[in-house]
C-alpha atoms as a PDB file:
ATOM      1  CA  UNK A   1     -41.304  19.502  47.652  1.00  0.00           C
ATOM      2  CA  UNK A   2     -39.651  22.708  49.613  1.00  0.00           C
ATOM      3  CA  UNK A   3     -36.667  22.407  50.810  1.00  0.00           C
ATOM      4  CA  UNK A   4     -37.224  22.505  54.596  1.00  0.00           C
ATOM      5  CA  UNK A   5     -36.177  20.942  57.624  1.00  0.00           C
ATOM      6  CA  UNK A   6     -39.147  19.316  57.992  1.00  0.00           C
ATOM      7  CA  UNK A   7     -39.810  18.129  54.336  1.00  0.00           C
ATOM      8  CA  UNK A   8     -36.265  16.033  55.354  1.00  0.00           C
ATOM      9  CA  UNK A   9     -37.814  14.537  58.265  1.00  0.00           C
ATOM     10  CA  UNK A  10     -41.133  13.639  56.487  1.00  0.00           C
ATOM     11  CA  UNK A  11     -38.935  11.526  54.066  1.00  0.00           C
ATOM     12  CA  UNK A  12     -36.785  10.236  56.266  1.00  0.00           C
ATOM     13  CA  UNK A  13     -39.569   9.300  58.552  1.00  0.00           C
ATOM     14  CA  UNK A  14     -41.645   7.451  55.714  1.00  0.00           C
ATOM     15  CA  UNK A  15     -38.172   5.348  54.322  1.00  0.00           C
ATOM     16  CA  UNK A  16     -37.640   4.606  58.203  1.00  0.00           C
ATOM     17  CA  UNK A  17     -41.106   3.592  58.850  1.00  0.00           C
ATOM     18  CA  UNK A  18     -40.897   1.158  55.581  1.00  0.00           C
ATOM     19  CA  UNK A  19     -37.454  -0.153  56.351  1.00  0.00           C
ATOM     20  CA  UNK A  20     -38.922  -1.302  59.948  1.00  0.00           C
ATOM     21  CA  UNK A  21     -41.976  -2.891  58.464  1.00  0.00           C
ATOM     22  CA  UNK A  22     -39.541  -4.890  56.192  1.00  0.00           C
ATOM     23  CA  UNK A  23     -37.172  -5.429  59.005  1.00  0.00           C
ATOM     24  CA  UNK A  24     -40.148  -7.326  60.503  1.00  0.00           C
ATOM     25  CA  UNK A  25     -41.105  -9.332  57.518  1.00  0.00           C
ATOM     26  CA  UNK A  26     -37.654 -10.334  57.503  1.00  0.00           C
ATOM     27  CA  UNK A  27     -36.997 -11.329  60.888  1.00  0.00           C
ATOM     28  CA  UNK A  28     -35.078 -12.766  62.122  1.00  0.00           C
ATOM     29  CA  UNK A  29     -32.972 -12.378  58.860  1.00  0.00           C
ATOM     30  CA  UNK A  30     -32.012  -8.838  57.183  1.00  0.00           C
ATOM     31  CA  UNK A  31     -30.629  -6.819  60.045  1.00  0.00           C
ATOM     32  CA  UNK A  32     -27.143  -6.006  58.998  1.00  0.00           C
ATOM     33  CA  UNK A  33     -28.816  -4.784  55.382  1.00  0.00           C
ATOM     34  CA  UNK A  34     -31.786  -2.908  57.813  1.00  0.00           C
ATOM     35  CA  UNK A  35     -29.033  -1.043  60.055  1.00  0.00           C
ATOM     36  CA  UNK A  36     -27.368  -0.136  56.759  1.00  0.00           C
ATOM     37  CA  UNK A  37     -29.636   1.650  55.361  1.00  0.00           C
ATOM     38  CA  UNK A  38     -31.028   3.074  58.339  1.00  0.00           C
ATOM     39  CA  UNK A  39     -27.970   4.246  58.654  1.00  0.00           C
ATOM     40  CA  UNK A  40     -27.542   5.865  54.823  1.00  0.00           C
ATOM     41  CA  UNK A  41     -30.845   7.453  55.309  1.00  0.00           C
ATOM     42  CA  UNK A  42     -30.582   8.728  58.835  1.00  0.00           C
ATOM     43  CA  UNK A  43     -26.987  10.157  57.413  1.00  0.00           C
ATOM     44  CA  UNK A  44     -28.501  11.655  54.356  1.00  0.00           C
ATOM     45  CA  UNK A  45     -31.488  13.195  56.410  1.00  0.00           C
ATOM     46  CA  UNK A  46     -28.562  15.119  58.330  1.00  0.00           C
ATOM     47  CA  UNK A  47     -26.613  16.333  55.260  1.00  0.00           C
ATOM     48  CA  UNK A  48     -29.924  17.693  54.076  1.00  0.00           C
ATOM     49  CA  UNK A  49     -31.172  19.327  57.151  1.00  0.00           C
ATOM     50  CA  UNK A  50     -27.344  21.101  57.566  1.00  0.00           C
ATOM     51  CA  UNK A  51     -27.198  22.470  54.068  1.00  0.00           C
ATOM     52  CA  UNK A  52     -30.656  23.926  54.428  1.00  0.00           C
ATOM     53  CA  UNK A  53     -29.637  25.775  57.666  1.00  0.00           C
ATOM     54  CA  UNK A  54     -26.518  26.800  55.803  1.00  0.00           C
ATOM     55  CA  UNK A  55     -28.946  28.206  52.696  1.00  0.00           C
ATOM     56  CA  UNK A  56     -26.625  25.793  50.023  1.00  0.00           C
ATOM     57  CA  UNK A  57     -30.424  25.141  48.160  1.00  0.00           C
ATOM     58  CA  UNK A  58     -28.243  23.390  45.049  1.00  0.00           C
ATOM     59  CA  UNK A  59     -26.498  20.856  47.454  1.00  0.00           C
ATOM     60  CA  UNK A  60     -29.968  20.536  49.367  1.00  0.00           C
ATOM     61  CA  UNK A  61     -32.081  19.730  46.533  1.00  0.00           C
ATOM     62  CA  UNK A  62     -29.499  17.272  45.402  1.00  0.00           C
ATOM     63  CA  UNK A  63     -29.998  15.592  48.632  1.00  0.00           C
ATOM     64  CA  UNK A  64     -33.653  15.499  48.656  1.00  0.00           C
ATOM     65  CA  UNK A  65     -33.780  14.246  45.640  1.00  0.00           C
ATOM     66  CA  UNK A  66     -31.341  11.145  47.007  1.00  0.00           C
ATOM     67  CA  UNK A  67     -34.091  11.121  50.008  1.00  0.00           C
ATOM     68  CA  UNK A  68     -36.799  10.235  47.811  1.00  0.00           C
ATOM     69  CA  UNK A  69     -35.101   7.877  45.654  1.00  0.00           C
ATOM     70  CA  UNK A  70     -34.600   6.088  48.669  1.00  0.00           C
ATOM     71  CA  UNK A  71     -38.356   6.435  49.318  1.00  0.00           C
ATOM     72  CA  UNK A  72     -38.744   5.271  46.003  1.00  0.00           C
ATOM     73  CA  UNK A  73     -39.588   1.217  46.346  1.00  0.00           C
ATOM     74  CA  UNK A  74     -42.660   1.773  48.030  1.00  0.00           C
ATOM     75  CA  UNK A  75     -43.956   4.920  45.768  1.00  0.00           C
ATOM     76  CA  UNK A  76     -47.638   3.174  45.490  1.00  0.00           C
ATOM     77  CA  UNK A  77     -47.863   3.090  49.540  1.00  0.00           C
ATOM     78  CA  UNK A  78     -50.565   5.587  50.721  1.00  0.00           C
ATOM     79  CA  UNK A  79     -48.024   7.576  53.167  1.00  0.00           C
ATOM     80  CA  UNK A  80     -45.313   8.413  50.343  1.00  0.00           C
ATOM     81  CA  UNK A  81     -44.349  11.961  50.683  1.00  0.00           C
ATOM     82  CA  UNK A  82     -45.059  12.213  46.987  1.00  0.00           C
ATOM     83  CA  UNK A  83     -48.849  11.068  47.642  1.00  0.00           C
ATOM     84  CA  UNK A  84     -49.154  13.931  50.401  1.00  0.00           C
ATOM     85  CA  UNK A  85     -50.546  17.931  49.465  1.00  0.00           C
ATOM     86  CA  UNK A  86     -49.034  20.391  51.286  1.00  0.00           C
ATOM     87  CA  UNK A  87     -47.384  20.740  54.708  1.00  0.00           C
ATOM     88  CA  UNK A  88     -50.248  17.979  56.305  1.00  0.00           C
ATOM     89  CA  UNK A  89     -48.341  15.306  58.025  1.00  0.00           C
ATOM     90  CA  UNK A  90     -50.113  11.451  57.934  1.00  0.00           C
ATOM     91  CA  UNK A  91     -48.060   9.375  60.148  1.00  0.00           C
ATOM     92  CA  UNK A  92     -48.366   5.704  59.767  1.00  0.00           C
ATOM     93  CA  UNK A  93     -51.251   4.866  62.137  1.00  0.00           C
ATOM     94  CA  UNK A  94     -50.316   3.373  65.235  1.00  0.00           C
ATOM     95  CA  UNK A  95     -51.372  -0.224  65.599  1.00  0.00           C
ATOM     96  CA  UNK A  96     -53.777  -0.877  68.353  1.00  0.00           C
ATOM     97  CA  UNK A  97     -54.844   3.202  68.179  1.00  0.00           C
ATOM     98  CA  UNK A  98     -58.159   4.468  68.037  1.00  0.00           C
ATOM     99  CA  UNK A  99     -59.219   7.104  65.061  1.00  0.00           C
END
């Protein structure tokens, strides 16, 4: 993966987007362990995006490669950034969207 702003975000997004659909699976149970580690991603994403813009590639690397071990659980979904080719973004379709 490069290590770009927007390679952060793409993770980020996808362990967000996974942590809500358990979130909802859980409900109404799980929210203090949900805002946890929304919070230790959304924290990491940060780091990451801050020691690109300061060109530290050893610390940024290090950090994506806590990003995707957070993505890590739900490697067989179709989304994971490891499952993607290139720059081309899939968001998570939007329920009740049309194609």
């Amino acid at each position: 993966m490069l290590l770009d702003p927007q390679t952060g975000v793409r993770v980020y997004q996808f362990v967000v987007d996974r942590l809500d659909d358990r979130r909802r699976e859980q409900y109404p149970d799980g929210r203090e362990v949900y805002e946890a580690d929304w919070t230790a991603v959304h924290d990491l994403e940060k780091a990451f995006a801050e020691v690109v813009h300061a060109n530290d590639l050893v610390t940024a690397e290090r950090h994506l490669q806590e990003l995707t071990g957070m993505a890590a659980p739900w490697r067989d979904h179709p989304h994971h950034p490891a499952n993607r080719s290139g720059d081309a973004h899939q968001a998570d379709p939007v329920p009740g969207a049309r194609s």
